[in-house]
N, C-alpha and C. Protein backbone atom coordinates (compact mmCIF):
# COMPACT_ATOMS: atom_id res chain seq x y z
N UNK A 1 74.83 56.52 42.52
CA UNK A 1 73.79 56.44 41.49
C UNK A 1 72.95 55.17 41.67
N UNK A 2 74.08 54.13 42.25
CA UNK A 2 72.90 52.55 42.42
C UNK A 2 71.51 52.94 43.81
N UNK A 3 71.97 53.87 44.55
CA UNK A 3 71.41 53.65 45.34
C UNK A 3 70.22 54.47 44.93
N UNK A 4 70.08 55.57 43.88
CA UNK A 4 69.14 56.54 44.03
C UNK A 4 68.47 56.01 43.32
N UNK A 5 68.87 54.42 42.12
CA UNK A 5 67.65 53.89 41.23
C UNK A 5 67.29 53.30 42.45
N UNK A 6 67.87 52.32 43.06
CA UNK A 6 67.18 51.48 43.98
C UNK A 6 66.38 52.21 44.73
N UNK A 7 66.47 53.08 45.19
CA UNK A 7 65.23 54.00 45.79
C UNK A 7 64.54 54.25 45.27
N UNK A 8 64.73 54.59 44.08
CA UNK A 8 63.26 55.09 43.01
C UNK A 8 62.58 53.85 43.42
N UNK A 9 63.01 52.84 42.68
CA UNK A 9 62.68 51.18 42.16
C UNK A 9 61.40 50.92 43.74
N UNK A 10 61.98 51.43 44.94
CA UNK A 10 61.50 51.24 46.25
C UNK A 10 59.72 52.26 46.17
N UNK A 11 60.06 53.33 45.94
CA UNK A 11 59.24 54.01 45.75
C UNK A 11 58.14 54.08 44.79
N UNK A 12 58.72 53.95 43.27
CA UNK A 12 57.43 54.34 42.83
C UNK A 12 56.66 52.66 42.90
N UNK A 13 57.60 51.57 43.00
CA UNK A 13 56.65 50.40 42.92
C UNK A 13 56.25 50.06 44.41
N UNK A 14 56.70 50.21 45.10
CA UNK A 14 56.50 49.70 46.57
C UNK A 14 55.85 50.45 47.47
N UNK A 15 57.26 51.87 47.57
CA UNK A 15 56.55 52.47 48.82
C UNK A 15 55.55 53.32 49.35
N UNK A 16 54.94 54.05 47.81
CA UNK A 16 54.02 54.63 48.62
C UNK A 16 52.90 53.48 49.27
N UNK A 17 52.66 52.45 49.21
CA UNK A 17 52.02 51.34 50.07
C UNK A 17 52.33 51.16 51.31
N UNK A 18 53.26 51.70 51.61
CA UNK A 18 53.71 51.71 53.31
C UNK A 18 54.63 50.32 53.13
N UNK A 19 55.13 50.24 54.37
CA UNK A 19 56.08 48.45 54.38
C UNK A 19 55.05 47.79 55.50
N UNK A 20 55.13 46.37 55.26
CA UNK A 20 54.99 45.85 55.73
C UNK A 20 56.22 44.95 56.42
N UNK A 21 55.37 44.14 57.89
CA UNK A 21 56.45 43.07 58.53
C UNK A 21 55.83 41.99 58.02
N UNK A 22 57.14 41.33 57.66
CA UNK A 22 56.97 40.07 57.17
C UNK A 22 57.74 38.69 57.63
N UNK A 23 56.58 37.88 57.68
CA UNK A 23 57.41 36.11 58.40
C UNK A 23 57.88 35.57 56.83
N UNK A 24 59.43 36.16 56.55
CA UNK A 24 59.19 35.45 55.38
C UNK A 24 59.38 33.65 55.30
N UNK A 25 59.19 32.88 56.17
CA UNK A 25 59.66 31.53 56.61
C UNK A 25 58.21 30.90 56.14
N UNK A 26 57.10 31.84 57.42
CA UNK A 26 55.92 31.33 57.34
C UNK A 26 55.29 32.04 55.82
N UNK A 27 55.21 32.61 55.19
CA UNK A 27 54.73 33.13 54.13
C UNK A 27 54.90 31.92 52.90
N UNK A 28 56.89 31.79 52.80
CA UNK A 28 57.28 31.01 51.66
C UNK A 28 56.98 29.87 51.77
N UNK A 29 56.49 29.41 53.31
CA UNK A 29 56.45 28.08 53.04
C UNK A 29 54.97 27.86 52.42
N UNK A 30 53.95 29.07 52.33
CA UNK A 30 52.36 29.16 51.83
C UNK A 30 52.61 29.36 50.23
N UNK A 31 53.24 30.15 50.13
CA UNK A 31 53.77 30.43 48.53
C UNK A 31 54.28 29.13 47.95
N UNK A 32 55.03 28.65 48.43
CA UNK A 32 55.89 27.86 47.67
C UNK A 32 54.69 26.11 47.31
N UNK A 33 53.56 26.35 48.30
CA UNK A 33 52.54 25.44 47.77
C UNK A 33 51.14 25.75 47.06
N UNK A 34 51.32 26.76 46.64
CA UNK A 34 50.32 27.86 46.37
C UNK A 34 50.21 27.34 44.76
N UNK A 35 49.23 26.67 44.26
CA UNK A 35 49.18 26.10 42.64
C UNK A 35 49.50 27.08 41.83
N UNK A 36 48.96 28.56 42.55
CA UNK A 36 48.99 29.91 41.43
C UNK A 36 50.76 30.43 41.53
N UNK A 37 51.23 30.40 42.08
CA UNK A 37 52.58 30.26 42.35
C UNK A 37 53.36 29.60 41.59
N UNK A 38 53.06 28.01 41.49
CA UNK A 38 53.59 26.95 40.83
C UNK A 38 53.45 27.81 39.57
N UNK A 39 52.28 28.10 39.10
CA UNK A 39 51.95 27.83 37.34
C UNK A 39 52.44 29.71 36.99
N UNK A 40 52.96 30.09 38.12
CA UNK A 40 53.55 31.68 37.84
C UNK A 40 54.99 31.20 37.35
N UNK A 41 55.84 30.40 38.50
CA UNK A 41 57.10 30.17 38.17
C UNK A 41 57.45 29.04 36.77
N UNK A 42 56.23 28.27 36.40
CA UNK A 42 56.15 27.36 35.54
C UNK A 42 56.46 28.07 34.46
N UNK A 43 55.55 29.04 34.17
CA UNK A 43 55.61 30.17 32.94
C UNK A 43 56.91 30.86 32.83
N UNK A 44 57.30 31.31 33.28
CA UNK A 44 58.91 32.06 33.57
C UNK A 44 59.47 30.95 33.26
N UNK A 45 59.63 29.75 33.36
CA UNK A 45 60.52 28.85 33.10
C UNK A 45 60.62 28.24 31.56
N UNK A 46 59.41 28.66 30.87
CA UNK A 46 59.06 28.45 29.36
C UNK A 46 59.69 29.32 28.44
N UNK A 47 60.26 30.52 29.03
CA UNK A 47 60.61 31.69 28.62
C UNK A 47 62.30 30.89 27.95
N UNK A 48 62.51 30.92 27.04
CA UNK A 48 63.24 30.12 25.83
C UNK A 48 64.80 30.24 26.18
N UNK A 49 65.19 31.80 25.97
CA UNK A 49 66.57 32.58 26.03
C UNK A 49 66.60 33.63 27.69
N UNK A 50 67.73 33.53 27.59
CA UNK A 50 68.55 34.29 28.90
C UNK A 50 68.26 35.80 28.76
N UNK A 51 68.17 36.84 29.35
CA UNK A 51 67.86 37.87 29.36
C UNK A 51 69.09 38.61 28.54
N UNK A 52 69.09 39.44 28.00
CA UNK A 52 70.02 40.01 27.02
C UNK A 52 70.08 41.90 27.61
N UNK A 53 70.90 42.00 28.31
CA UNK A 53 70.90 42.87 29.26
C UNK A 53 71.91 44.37 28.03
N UNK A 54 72.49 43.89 27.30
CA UNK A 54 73.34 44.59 26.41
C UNK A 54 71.94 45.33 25.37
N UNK A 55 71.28 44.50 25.29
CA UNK A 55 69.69 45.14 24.41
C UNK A 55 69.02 45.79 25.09
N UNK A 56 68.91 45.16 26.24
CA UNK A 56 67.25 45.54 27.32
C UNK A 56 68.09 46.99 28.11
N UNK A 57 69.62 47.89 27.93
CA UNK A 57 69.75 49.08 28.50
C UNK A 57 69.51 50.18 27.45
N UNK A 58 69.92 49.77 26.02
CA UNK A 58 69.67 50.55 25.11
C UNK A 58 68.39 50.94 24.77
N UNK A 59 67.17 50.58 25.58
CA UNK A 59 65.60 50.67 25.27
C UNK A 59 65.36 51.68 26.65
N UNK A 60 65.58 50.98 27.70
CA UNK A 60 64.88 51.20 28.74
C UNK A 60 65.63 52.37 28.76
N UNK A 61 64.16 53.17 29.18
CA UNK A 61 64.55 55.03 29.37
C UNK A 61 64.48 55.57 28.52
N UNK A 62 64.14 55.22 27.55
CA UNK A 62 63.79 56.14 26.17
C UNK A 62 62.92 56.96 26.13
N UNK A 63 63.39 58.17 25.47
CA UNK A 63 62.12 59.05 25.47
C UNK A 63 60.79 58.52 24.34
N UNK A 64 61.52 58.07 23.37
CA UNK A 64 60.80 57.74 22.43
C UNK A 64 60.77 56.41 21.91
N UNK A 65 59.71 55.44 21.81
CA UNK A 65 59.64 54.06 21.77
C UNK A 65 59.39 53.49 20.73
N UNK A 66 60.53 52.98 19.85
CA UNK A 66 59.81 52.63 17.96
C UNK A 66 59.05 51.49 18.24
N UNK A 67 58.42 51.33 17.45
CA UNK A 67 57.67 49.52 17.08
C UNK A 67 58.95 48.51 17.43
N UNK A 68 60.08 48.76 16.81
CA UNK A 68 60.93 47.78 16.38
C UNK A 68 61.32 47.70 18.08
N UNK A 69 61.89 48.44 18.91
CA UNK A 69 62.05 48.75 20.50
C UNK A 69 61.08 47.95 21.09
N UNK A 70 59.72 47.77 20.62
CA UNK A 70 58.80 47.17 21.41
C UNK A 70 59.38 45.90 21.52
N UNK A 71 59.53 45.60 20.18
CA UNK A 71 60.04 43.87 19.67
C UNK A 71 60.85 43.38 19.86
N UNK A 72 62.08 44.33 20.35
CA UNK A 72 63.47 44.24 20.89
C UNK A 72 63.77 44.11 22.05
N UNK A 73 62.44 44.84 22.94
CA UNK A 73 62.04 44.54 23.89
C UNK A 73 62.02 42.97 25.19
N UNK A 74 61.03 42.67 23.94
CA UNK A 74 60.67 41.58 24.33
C UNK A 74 61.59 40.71 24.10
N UNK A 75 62.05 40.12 23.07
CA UNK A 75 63.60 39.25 22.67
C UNK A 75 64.23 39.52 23.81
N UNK A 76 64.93 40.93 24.30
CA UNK A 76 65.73 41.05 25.05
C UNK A 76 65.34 40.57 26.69
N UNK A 77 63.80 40.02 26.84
CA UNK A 77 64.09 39.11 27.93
C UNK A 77 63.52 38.38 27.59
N UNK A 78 64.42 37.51 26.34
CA UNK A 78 64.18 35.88 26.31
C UNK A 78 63.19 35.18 25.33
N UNK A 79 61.85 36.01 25.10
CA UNK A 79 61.22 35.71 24.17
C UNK A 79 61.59 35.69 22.40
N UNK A 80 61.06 34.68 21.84
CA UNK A 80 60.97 34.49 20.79
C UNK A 80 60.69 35.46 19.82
N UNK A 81 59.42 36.39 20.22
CA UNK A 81 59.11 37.34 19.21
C UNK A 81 58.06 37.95 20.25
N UNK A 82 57.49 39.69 20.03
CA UNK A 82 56.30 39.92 20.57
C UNK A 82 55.43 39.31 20.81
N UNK A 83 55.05 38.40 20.04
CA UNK A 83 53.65 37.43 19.65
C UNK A 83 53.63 36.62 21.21
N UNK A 84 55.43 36.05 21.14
CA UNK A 84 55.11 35.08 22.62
C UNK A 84 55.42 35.60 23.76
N UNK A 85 55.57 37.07 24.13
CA UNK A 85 55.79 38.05 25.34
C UNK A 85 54.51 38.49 25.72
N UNK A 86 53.10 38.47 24.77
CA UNK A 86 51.98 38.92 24.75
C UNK A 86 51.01 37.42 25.19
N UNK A 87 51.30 36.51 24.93
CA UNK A 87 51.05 35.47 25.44
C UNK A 87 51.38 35.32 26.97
N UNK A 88 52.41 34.96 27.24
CA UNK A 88 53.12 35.33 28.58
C UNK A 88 52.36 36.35 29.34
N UNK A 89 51.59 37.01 28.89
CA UNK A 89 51.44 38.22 29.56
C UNK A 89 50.06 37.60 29.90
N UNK A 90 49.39 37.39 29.06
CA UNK A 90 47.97 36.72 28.85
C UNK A 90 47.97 35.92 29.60
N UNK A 91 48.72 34.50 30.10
CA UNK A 91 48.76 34.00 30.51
C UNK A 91 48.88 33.89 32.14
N UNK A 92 49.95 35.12 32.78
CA UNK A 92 50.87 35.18 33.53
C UNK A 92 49.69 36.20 35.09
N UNK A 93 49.33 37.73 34.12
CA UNK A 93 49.27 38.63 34.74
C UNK A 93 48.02 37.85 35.22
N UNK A 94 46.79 37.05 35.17
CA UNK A 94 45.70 36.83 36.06
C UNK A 94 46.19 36.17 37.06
N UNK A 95 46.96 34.89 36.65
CA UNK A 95 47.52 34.86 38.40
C UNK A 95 48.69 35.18 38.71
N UNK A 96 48.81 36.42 38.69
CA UNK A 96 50.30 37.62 39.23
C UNK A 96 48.83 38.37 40.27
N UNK A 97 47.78 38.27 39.59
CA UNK A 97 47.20 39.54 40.27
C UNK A 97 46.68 38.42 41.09
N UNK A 98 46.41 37.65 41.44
CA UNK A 98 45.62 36.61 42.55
C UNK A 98 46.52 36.46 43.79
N UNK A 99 48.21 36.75 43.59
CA UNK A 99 49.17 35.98 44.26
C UNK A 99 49.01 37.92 44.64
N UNK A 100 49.36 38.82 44.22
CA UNK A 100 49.58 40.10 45.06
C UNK A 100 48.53 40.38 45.75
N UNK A 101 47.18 40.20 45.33
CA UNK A 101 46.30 40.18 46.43
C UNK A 101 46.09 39.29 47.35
N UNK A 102 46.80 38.20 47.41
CA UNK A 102 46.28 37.06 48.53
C UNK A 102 47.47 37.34 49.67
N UNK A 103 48.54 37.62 49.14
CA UNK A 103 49.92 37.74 50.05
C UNK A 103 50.42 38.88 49.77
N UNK A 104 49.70 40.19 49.65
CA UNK A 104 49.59 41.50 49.88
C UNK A 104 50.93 41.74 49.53
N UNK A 105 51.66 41.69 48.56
CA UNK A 105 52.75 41.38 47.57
C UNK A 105 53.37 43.07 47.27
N UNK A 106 51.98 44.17 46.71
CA UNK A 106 52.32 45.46 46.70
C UNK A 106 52.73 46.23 47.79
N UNK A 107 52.75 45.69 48.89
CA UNK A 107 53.24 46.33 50.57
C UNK A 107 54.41 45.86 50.63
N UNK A 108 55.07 44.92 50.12
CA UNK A 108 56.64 44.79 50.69
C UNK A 108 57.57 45.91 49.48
N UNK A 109 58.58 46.24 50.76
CA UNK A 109 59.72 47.01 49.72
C UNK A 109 60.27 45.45 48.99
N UNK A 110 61.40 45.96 47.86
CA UNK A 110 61.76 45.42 47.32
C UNK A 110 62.62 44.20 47.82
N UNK A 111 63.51 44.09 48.77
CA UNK A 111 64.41 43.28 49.24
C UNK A 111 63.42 42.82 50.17
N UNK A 112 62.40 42.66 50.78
CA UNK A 112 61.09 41.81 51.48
C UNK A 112 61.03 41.04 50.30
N UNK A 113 60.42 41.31 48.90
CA UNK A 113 59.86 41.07 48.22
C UNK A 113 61.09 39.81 47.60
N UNK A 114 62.22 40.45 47.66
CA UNK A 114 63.31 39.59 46.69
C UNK A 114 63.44 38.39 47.96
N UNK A 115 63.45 38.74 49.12
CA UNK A 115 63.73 37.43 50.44
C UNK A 115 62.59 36.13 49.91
N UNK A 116 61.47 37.14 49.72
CA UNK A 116 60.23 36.13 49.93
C UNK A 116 60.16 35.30 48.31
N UNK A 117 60.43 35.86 47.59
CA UNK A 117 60.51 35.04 46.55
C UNK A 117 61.56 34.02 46.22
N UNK A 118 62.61 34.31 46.90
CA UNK A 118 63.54 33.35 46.85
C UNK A 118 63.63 32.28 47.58
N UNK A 119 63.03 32.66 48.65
CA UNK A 119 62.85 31.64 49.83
C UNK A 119 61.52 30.37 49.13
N UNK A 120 60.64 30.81 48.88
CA UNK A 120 59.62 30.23 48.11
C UNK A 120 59.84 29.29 47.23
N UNK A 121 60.83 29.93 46.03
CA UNK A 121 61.63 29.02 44.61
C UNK A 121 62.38 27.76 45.62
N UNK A 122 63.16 28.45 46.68
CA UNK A 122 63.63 27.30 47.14
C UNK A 122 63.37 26.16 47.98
N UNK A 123 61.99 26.33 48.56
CA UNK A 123 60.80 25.14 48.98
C UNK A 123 60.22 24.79 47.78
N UNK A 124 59.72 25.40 46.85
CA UNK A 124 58.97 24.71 45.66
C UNK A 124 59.72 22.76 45.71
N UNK A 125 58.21 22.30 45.27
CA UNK A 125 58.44 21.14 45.38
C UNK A 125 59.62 20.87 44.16
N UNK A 126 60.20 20.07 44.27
CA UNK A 126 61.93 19.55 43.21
C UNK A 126 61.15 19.52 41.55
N UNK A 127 60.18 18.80 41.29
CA UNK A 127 59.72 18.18 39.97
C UNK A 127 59.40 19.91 39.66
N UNK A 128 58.79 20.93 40.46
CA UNK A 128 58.39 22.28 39.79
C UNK A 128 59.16 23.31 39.61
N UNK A 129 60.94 23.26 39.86
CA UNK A 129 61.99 23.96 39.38
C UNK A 129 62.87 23.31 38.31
N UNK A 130 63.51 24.73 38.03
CA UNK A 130 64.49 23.51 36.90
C UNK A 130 65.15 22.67 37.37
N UNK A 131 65.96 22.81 38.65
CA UNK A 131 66.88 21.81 39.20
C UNK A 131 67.14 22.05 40.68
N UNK A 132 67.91 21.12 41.44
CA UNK A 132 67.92 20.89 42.99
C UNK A 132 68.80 22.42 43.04
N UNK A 133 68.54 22.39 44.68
CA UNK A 133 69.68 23.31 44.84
C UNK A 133 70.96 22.55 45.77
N UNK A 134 71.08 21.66 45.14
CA UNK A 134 72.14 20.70 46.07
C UNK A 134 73.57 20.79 44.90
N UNK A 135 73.37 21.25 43.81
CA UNK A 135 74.72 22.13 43.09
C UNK A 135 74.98 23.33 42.68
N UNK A 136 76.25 23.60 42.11
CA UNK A 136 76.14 25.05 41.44
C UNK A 136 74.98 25.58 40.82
N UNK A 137 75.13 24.85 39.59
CA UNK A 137 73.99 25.13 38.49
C UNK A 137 72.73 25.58 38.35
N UNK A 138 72.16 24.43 39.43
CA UNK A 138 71.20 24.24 39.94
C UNK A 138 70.64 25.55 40.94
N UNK A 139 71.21 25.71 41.55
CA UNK A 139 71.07 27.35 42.54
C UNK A 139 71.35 28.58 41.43
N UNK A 140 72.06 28.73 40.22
CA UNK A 140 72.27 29.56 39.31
C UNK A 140 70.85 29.78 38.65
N UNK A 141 70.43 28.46 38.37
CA UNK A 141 69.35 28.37 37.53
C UNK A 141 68.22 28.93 38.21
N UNK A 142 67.80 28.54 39.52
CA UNK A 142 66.79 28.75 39.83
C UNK A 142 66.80 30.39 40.78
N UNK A 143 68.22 30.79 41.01
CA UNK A 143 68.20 31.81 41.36
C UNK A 143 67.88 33.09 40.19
N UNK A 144 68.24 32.76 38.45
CA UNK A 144 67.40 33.34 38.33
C UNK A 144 66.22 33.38 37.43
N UNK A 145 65.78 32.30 37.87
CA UNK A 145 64.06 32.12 37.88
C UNK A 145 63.03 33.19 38.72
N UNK A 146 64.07 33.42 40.27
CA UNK A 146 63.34 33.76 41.08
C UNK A 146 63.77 35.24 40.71
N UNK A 147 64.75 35.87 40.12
CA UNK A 147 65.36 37.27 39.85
C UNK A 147 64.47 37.59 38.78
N UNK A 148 64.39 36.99 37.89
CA UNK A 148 62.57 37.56 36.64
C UNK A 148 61.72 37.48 37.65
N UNK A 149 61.30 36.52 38.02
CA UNK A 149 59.98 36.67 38.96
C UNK A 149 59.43 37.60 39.78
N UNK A 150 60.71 38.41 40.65
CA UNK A 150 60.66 39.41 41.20
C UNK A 150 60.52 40.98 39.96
N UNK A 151 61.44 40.73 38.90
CA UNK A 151 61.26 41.91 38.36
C UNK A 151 59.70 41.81 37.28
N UNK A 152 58.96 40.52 37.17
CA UNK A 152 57.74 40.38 36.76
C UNK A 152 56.63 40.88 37.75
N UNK A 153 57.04 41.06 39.13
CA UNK A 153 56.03 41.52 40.12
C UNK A 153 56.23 42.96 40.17
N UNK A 154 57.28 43.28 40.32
CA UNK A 154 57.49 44.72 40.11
C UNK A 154 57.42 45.78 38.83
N UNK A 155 57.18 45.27 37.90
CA UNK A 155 57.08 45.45 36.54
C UNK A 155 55.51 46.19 36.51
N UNK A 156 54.68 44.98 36.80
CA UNK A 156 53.01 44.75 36.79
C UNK A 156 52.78 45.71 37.55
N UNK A 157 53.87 45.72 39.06
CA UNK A 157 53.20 47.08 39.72
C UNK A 157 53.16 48.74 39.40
N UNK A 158 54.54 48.91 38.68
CA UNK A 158 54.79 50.04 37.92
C UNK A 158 53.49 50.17 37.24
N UNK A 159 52.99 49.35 36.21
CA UNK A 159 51.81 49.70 35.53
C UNK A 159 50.71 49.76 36.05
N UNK A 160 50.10 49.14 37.30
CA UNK A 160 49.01 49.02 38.26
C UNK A 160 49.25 49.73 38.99
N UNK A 161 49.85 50.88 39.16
CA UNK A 161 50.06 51.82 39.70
C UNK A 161 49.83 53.34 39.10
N UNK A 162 49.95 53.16 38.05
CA UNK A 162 49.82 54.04 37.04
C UNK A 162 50.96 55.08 36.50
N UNK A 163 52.14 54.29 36.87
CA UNK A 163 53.40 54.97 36.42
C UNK A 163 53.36 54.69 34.61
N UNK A 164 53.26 53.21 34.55
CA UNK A 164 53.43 52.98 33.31
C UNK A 164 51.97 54.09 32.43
N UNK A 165 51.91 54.00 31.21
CA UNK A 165 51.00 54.93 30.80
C UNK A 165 49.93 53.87 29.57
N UNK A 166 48.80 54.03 29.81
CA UNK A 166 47.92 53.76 28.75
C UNK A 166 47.81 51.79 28.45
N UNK A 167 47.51 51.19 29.62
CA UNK A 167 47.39 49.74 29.38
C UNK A 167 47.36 49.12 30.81
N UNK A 168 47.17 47.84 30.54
CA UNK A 168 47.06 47.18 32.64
C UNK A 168 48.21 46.39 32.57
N UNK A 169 48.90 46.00 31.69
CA UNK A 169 49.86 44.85 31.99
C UNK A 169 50.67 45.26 30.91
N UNK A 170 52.13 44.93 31.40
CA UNK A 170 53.46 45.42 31.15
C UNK A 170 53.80 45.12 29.82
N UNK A 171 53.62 43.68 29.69
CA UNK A 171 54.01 42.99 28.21
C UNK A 171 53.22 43.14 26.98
N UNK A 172 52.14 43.99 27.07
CA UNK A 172 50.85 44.40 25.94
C UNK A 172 51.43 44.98 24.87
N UNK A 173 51.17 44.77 24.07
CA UNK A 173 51.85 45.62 22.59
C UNK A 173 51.55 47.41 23.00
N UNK A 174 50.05 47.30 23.40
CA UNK A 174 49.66 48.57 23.11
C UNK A 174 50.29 49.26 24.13
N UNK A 175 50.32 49.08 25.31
CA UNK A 175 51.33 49.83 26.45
C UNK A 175 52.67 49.93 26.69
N UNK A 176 53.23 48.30 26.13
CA UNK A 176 54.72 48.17 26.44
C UNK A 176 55.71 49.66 26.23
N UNK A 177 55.58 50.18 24.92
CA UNK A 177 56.57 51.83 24.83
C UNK A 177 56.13 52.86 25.74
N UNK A 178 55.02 53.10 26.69
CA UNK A 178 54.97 53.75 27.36
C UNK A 178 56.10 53.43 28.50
N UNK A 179 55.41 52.38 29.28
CA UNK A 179 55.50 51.64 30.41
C UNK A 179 57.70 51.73 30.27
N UNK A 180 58.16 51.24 29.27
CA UNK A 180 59.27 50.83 29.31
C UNK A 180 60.09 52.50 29.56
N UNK A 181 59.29 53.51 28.94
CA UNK A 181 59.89 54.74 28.48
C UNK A 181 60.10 55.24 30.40
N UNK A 182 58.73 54.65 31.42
CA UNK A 182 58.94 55.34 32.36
C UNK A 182 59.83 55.20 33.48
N UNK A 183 60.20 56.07 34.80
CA UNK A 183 61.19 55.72 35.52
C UNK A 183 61.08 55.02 36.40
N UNK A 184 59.91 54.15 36.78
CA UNK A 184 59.27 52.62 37.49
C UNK A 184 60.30 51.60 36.68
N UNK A 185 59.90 51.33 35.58
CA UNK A 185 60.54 50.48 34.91
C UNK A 185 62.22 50.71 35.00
N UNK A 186 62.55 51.66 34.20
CA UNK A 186 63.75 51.75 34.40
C UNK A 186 64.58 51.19 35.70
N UNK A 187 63.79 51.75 36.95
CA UNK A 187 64.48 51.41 38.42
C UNK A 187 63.83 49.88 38.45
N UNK A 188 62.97 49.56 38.00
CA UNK A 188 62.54 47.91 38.18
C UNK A 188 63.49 47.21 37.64
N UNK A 189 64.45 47.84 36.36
CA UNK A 189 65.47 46.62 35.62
C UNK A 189 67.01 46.70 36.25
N UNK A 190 67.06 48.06 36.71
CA UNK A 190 68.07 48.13 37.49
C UNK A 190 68.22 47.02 38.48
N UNK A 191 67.47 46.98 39.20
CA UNK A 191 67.52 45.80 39.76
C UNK A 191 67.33 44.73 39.94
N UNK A 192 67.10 43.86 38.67
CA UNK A 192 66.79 42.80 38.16
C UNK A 192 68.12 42.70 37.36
N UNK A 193 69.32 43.36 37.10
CA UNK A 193 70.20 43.36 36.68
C UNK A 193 71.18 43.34 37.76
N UNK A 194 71.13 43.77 38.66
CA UNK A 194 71.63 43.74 39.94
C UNK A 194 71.72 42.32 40.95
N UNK A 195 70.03 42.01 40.83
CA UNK A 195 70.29 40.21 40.95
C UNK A 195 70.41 39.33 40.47
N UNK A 196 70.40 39.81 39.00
CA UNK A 196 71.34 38.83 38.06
C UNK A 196 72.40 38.56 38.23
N UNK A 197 73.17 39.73 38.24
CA UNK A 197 74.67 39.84 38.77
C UNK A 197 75.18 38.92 40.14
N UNK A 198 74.21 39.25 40.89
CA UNK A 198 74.41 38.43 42.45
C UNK A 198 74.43 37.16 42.11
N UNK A 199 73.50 36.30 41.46
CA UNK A 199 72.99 34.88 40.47
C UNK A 199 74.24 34.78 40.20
N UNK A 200 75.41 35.06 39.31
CA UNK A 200 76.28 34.96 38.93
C UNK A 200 77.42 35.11 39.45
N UNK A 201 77.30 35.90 40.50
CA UNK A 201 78.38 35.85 41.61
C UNK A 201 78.36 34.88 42.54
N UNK A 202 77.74 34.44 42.68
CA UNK A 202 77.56 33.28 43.60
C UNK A 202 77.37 32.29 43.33
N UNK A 203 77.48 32.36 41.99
CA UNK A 203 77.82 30.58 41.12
C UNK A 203 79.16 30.40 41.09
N UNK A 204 79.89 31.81 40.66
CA UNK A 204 81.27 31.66 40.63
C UNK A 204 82.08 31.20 42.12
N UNK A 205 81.50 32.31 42.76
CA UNK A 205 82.12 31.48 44.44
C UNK A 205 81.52 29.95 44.51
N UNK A 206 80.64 29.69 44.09
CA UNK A 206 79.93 28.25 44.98
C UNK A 206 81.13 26.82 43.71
N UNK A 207 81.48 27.80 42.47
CA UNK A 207 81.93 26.27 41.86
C UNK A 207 83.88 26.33 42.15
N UNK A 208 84.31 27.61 42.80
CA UNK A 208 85.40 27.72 43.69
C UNK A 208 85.57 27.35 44.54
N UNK A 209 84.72 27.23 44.77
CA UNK A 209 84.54 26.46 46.78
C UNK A 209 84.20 25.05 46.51
């Protein structure tokens, strides 16, 4: 079953774009100095609370999307209230869309996409993450900085694609119950739950070791 979301997740956001080859060495090291980059991962990092994954399964896939779901929504990754997920969004999606068109972002499958973003978080200059990656924590933290980040690119594409229904950007009041109801999204959180999990597995080995 993991594999047939992850395929969806591949498909409806990625592949009909074809794949691309990618230097992800030479790319991250352009990304990771890229100001629109900086002030992408800056924003994600303002985001208050931890993702609430026990909320955010009981929504996603719904046939039917209440108001209150919208709002539950949003809390459930981290925000304060709708008010500051719609902000975020305002803020976020003009340069989300500058960074997928400059580094052709909608052509990589997903695990291109998860290499290159991680590789990136982890050149970012030290003062523009939360912390080094020279400890546990520190690699926990920023690993998943870079695990939203990826499911914020893939999110945007579901809807710029036209899976999501009736809006341009994911976090909008007026679109969010479509967008969340469809099976882009759904396979987009699957695996953003998936590298959460990894985030956390590999804190546990790294503070064992």
């Amino acid at each position: 079953m993991k594999k047939l979301i992850f395929s969806l997740a591949a498909f409806f956001t990625f592949g009909f774009f074809g794949f691309a080859q990618l230097d992800v060495n030479k790319v991250s090291q352009r990304l990771a100095n890229d100001t629109n980059f900086i002030k992408f991962i800056a924003n994600i990092r303002k985001i208050p609370n931890e993702t609430n994954f026990n909320i955010l399964n009981k929504i996603v896939g719904k046939k039917e999307i209440s108001a209150d779901d919208v709002t539950n929504f949003a809390v459930a990754f981290g925000f304060e209230n709708i008010q500051s997920a719609e902000e975020f969004d305002a803020s976020t999606t003009p340069i989300l869309k500058v960074l997928v068109e400059n580094y052709s972002l909608k052509n990589l499958e997903s695990k291109e996409l998860e290499s290159l973003i991680e590789a990136a978080v982890a050149l970012m200059p030290q003062d523009q993450i939360a912390e080094t990656f020279s400890n546990c924590k520190g690699r926990l933290s920023n690993c998943r900085i870079a695990s939203m980040a990826i499911y914020t690119i893939e999110a945007v594409g579901c809807v710029s694609a036209g899976v999501g229904l009736g809006g341009v950007t994911w976090w909008c009041g007026g679109c969010l119950g479509a967008s969340v109801g469809s099976v882009c999204i759904a396979a987009a959180t699957a695996h953003y739950f998936s590298m959460m999990s990894d985030c956390n597995y590999n804190y546990q080995d790294c503070i064992n070791n």
